[in-house]
N, C-alpha and C. Protein backbone atom coordinates (compact mmCIF):
# COMPACT_ATOMS: atom_id res chain seq x y z
N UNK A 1 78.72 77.08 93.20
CA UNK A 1 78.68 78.40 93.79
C UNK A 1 79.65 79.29 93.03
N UNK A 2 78.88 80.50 92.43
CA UNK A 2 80.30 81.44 91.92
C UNK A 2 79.97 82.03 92.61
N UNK A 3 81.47 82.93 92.88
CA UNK A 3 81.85 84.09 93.37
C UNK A 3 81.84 85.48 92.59
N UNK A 4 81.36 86.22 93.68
CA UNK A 4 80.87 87.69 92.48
C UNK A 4 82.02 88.06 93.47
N UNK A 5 82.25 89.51 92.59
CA UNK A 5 83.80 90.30 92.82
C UNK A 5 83.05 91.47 93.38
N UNK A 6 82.94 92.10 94.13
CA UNK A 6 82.56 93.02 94.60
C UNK A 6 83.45 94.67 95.07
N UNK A 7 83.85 95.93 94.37
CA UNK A 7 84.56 96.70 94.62
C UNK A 7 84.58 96.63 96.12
N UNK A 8 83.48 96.91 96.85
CA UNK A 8 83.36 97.30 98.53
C UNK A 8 85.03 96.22 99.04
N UNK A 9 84.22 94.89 99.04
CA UNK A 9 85.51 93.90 99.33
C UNK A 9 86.75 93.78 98.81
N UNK A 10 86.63 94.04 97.36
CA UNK A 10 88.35 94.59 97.31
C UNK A 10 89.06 95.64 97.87
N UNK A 11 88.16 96.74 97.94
CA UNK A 11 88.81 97.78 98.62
C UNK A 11 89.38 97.82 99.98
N UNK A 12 88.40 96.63 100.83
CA UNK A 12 88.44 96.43 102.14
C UNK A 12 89.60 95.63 102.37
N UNK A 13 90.16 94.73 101.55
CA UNK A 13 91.10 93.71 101.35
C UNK A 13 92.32 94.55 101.17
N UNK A 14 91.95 95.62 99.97
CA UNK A 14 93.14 96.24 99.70
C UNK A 14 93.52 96.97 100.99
N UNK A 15 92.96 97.70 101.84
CA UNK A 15 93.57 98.27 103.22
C UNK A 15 93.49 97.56 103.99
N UNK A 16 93.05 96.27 104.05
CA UNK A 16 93.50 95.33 104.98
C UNK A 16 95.21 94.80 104.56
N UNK A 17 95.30 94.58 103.20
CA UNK A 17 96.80 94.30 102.91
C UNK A 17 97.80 95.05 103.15
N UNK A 18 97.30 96.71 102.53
CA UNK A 18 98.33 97.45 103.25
C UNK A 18 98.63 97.90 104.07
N UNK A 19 97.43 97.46 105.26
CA UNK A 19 98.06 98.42 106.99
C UNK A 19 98.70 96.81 107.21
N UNK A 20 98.54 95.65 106.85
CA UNK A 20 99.49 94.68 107.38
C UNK A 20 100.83 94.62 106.82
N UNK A 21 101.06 95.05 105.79
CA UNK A 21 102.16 95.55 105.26
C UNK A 21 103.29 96.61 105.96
N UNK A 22 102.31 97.26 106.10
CA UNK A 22 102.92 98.15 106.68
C UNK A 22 103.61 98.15 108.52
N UNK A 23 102.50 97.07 109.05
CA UNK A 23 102.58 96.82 109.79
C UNK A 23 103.80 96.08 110.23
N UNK A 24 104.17 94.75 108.75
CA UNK A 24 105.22 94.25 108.81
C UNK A 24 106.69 94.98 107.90
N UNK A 25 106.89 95.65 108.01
CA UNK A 25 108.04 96.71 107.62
C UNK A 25 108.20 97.10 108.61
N UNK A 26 108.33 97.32 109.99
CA UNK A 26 108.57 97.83 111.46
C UNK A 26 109.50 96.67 111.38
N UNK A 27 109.01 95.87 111.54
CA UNK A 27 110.63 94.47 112.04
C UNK A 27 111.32 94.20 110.72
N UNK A 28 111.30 95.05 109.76
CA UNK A 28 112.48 94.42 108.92
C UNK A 28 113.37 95.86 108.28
N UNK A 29 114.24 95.28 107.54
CA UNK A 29 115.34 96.18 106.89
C UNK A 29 115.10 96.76 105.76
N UNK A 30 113.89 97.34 105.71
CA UNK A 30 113.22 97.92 104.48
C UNK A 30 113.70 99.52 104.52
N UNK A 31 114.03 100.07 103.40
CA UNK A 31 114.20 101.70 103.30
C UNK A 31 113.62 102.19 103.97
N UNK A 32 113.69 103.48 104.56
CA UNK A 32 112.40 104.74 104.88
C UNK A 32 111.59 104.87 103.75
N UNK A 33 112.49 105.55 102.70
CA UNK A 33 111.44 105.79 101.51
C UNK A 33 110.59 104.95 101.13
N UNK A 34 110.58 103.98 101.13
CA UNK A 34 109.55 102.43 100.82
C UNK A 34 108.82 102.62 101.92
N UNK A 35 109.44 102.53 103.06
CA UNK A 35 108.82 101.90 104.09
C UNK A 35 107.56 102.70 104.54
N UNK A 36 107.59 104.26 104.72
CA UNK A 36 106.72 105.42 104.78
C UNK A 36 106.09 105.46 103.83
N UNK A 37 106.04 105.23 102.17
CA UNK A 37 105.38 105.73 101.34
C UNK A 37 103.88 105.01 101.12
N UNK A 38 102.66 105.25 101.60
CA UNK A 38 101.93 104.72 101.94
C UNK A 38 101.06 104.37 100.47
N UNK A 39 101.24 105.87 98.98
CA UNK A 39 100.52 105.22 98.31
C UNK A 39 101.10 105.07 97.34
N UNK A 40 102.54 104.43 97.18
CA UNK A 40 103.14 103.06 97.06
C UNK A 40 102.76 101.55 97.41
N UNK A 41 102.28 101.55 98.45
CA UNK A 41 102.01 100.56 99.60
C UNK A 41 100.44 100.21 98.83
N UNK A 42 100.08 101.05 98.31
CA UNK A 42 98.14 101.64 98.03
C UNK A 42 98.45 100.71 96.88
N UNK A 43 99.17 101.54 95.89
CA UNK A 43 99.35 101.03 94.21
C UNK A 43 99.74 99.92 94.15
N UNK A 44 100.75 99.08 94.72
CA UNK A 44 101.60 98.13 94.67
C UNK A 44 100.42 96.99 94.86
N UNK A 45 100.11 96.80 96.02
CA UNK A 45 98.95 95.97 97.11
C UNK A 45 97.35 96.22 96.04
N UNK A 46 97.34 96.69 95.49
CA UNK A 46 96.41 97.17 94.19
C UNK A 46 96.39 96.32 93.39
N UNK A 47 97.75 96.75 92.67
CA UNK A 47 98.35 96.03 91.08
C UNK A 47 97.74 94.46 91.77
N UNK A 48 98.70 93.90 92.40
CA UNK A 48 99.04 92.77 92.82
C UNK A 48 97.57 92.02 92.83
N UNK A 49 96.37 92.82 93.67
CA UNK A 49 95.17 92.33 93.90
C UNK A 49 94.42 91.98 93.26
N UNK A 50 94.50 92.85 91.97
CA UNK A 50 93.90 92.86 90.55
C UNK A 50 94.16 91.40 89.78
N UNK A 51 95.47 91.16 89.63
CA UNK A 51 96.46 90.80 89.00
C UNK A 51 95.57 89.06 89.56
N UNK A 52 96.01 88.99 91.19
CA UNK A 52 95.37 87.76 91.69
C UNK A 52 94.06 87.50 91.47
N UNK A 53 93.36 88.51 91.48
CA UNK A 53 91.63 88.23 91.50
C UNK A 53 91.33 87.76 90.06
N UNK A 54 92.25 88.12 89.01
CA UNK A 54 92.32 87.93 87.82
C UNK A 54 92.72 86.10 87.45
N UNK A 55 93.66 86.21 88.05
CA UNK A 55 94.37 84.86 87.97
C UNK A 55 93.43 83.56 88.80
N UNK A 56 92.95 84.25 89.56
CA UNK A 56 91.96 82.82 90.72
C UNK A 56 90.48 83.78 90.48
N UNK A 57 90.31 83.43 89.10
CA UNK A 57 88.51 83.69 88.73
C UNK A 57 87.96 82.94 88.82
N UNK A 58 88.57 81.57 87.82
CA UNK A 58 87.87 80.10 87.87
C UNK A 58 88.76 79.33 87.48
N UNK A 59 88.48 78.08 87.43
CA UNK A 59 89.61 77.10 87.17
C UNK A 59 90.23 77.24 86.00
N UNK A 60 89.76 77.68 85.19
CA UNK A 60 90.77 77.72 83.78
C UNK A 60 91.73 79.03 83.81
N UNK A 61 91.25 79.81 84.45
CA UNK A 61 92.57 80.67 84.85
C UNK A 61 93.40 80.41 85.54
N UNK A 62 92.63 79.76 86.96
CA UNK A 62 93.94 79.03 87.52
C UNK A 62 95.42 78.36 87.08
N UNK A 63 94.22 77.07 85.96
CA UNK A 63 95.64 76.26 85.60
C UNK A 63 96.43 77.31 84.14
N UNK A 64 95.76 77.97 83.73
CA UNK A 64 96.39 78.83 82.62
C UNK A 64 97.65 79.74 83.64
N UNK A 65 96.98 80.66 84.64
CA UNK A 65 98.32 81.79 86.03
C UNK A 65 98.99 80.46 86.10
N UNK A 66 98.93 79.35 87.21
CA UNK A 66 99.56 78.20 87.44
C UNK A 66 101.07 77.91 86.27
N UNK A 67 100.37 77.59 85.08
CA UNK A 67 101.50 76.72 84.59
C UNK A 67 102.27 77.93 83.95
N UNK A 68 101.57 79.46 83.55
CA UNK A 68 102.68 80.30 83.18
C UNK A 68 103.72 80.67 84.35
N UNK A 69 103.17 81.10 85.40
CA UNK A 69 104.49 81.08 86.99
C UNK A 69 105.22 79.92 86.45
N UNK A 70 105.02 78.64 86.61
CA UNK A 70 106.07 77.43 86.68
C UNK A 70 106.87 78.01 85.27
N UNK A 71 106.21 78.11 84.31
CA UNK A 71 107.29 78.46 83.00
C UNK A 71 108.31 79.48 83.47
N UNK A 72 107.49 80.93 83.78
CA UNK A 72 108.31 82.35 83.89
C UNK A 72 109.33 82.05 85.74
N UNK A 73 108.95 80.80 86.26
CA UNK A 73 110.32 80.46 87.21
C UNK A 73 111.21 79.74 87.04
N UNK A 74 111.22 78.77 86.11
CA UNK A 74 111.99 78.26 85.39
C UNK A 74 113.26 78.68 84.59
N UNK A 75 112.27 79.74 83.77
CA UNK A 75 113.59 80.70 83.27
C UNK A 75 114.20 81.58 83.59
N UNK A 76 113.72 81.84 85.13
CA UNK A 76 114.04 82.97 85.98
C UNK A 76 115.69 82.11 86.40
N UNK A 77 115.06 80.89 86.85
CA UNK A 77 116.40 80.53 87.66
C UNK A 77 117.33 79.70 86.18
N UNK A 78 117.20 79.31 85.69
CA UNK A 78 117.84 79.53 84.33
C UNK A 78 118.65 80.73 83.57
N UNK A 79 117.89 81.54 83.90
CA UNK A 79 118.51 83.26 83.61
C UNK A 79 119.38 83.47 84.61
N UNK A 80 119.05 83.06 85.94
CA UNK A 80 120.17 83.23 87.06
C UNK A 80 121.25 82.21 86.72
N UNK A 81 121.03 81.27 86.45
CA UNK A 81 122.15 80.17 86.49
C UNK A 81 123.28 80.39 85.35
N UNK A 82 122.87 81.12 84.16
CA UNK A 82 123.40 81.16 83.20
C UNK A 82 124.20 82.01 83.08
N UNK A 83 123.83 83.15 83.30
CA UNK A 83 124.11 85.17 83.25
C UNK A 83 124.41 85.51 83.85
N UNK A 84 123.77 85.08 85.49
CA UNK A 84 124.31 86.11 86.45
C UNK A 84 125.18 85.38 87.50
N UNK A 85 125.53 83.95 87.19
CA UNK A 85 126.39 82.94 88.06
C UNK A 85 125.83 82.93 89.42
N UNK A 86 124.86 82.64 89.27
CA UNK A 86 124.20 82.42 90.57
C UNK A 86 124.55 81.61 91.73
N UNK A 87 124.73 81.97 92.70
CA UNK A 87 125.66 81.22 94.08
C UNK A 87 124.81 81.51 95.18
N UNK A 88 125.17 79.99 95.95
CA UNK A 88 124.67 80.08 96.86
C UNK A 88 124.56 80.57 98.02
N UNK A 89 125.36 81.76 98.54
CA UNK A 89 125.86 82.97 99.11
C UNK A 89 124.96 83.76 98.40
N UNK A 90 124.32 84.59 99.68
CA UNK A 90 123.22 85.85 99.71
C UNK A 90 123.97 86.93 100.28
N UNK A 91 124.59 87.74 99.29
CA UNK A 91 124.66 89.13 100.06
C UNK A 91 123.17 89.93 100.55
N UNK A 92 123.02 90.27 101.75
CA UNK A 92 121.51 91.15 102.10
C UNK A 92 121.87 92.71 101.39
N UNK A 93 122.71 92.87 101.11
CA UNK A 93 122.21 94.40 99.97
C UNK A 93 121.85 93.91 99.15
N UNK A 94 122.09 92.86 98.61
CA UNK A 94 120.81 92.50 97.41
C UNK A 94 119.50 91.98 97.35
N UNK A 95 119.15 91.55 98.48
CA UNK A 95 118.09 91.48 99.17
C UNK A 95 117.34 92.46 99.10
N UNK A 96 117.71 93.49 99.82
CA UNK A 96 116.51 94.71 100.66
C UNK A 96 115.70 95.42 99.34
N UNK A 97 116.55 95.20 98.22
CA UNK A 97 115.23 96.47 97.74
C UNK A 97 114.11 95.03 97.00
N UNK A 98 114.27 93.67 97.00
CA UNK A 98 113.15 92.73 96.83
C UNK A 98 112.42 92.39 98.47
N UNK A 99 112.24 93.31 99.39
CA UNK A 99 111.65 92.84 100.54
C UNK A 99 110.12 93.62 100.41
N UNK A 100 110.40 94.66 99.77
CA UNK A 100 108.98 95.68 99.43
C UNK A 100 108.20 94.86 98.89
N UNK A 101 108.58 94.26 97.64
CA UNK A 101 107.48 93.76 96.86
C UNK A 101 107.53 92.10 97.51
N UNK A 102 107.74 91.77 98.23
CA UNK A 102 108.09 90.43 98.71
C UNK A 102 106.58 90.54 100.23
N UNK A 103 107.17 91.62 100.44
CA UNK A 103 106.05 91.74 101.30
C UNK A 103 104.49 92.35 101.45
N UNK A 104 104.52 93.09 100.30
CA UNK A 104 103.30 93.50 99.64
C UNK A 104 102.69 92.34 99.00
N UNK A 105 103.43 91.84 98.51
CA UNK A 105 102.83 90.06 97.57
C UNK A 105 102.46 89.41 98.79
N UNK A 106 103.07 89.06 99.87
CA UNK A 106 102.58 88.01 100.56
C UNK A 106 101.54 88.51 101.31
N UNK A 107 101.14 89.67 102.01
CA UNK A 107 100.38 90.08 102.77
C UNK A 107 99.17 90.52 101.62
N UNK A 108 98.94 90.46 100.47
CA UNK A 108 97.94 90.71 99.66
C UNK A 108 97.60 89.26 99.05
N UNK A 109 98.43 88.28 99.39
CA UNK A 109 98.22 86.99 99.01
C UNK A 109 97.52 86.03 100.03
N UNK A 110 98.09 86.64 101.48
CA UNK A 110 97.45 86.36 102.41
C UNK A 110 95.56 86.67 102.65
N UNK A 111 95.98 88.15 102.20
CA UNK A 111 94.64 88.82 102.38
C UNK A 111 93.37 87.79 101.35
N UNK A 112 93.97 88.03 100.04
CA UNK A 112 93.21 87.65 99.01
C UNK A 112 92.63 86.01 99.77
N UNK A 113 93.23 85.14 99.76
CA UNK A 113 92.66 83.84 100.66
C UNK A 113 91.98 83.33 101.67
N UNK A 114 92.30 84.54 103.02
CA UNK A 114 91.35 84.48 104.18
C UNK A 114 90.28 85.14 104.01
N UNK A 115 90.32 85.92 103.29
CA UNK A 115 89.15 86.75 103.28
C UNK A 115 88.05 86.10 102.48
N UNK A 116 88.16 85.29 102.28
CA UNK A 116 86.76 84.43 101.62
C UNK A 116 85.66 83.83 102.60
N UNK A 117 86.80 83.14 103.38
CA UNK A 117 85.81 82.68 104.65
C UNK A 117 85.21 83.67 105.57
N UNK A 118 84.62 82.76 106.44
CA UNK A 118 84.44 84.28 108.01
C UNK A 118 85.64 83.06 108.60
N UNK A 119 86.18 82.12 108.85
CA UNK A 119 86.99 81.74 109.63
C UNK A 119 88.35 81.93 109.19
N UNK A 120 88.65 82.14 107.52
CA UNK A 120 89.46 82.36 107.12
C UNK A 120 90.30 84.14 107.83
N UNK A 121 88.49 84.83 107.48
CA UNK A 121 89.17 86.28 108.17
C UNK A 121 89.20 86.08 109.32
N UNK A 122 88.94 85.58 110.47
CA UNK A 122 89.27 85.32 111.70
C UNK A 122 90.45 85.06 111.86
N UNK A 123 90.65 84.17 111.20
CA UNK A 123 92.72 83.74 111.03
C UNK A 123 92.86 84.88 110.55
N UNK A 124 92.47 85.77 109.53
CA UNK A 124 93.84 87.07 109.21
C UNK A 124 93.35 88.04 110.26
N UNK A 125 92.56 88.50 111.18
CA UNK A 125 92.26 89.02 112.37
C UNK A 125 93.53 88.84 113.07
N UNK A 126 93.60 87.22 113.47
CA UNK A 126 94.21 86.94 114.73
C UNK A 126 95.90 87.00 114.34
N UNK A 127 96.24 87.00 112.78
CA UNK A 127 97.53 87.11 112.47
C UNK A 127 97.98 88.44 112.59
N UNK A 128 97.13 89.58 112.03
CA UNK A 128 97.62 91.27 112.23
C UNK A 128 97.78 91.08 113.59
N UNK A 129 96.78 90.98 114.38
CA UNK A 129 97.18 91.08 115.91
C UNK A 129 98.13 90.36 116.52
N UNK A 130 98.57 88.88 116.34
CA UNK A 130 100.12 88.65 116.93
C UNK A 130 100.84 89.02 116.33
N UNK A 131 101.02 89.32 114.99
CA UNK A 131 102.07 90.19 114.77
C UNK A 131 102.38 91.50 115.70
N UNK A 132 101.31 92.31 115.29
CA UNK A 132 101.18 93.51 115.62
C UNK A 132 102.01 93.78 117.62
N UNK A 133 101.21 92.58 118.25
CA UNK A 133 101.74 92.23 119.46
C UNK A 133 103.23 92.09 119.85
N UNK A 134 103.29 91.08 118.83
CA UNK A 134 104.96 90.42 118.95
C UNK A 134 105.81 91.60 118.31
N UNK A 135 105.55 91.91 117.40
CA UNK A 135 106.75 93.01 116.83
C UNK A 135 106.62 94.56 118.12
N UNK A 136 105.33 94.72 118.67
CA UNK A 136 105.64 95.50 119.80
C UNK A 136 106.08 95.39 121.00
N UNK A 137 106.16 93.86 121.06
CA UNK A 137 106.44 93.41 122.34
C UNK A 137 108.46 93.52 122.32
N UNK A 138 108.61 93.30 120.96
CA UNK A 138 110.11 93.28 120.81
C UNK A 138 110.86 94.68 120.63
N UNK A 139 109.70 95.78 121.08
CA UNK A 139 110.64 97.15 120.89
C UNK A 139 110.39 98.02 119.84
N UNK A 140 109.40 97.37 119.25
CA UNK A 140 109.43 98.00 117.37
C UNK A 140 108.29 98.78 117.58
N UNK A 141 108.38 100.43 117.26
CA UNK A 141 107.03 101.07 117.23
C UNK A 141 106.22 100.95 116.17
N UNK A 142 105.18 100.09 116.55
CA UNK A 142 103.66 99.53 115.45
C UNK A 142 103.16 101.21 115.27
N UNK A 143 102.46 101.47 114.14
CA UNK A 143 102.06 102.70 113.77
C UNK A 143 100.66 102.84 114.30
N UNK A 144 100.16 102.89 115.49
CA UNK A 144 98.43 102.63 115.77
C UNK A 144 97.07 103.11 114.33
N UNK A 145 97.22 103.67 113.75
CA UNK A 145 96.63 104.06 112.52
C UNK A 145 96.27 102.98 111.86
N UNK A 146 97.93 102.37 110.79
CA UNK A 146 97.64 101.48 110.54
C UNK A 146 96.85 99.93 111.17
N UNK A 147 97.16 99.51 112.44
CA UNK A 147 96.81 99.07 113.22
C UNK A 147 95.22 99.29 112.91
N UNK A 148 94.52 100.17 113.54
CA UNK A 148 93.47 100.18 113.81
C UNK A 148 92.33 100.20 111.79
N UNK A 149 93.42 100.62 111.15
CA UNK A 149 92.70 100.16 110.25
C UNK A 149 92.67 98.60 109.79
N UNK A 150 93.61 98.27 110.02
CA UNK A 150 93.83 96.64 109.55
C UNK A 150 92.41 96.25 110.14
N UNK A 151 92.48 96.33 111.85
CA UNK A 151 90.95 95.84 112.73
C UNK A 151 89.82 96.26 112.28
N UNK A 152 89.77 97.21 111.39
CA UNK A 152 88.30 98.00 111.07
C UNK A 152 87.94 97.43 109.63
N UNK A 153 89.21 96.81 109.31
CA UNK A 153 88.85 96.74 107.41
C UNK A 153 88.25 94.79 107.81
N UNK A 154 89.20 94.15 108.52
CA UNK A 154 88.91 92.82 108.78
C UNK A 154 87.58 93.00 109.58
N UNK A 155 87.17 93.47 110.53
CA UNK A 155 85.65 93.50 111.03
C UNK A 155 84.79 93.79 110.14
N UNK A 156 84.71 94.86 109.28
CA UNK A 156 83.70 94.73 108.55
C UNK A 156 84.01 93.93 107.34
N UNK A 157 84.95 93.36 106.90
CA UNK A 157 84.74 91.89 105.57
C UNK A 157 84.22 90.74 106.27
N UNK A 158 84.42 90.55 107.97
CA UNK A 158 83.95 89.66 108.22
C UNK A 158 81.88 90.06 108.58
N UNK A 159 81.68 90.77 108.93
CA UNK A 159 80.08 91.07 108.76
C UNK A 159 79.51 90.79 107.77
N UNK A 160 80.42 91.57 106.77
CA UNK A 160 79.71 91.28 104.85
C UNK A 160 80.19 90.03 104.51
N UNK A 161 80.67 88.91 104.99
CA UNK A 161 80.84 87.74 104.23
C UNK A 161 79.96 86.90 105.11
N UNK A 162 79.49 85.72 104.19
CA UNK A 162 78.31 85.19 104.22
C UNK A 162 78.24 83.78 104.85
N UNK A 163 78.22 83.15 105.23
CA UNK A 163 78.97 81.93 106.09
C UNK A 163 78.17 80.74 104.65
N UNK A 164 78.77 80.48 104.02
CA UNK A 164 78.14 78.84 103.31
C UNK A 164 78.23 77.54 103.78
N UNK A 165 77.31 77.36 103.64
CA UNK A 165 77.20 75.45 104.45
C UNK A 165 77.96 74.97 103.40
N UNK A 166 78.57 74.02 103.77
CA UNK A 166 79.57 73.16 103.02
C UNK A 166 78.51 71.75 102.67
């Protein structure tokens, strides 16, 4: 079975990633300026999507993305260990400005994976919504917009995806 790439579904993925994104920046220590800038949120959740759909085409890209990450982390923490005396003490100001792209990657990484299945998008359905729940239940004002697009972009990827017998 190959998979055809379809603009409609990336696009749908792509605002499914970024109203959950966005969604999850309410419970954390992210800037305003980041946190509001929506087509930041657009471009970033974009790049990233491209970047993955590129990397998980077929298996030989796989293990080709695969073993370059293991190389380019290797020398990441090598470059840390060497240069920048890397310790095991986290100041969080050095943290916050890697939470943007920390969380745009995972919620477009998320997206990119469930969204293949219809049960897969059912799980990213039911994850925007306890989030969405729990971070309102704890005080945090959820943006209903985003919200309701996350529900509108996941309902219709799950209509247009195709159920395959295994």
């Amino acid at each position: 079975m190959k998979a055809k790439w379809k603009i409609s579904d990336f696009l749908l993925s792509l605002c499914a990633a970024a109203a959950l994104t966005s969604i999850l920046f309410v419970g954390f220590v992210v800037p305003e300026d980041l946190r509001n800038n929506t087509a930041l949120i657009l471009f970033t959740a974009a790049v990233i999507l491209l970047v993955l759909n590129v990397c998980f085409f077929n298996r030989l890209t796989i293990v080709i993305s695969l073993s370059v990450a293991f190389v380019l982390v290797i020398l990441y923490v090598l470059y840390l260990w060497f240069f920048v005396h890397f310790s095991i003490t986290l100041d969080v100001t050095i943290v916050i400005p890697y939470l943007f792209i920390l969380f745009v990657f995972g919620s477009a990484l998320l997206t990119l994976f469930l969204s293949k299945t219809r049960i897969g998008i059912v799980l990213l359905f039911l994850t925007g919504v306890v989030i969405s729940i729990s971070l309102g239940s704890l005080g945090y004002e959820i943006n209903i917009f985003h919200f309701f697009v996350f529900i509108l972009c996941t309902t219709v990827v799950y209509f247009k995806t195709k159920q395959y017998k295994s």
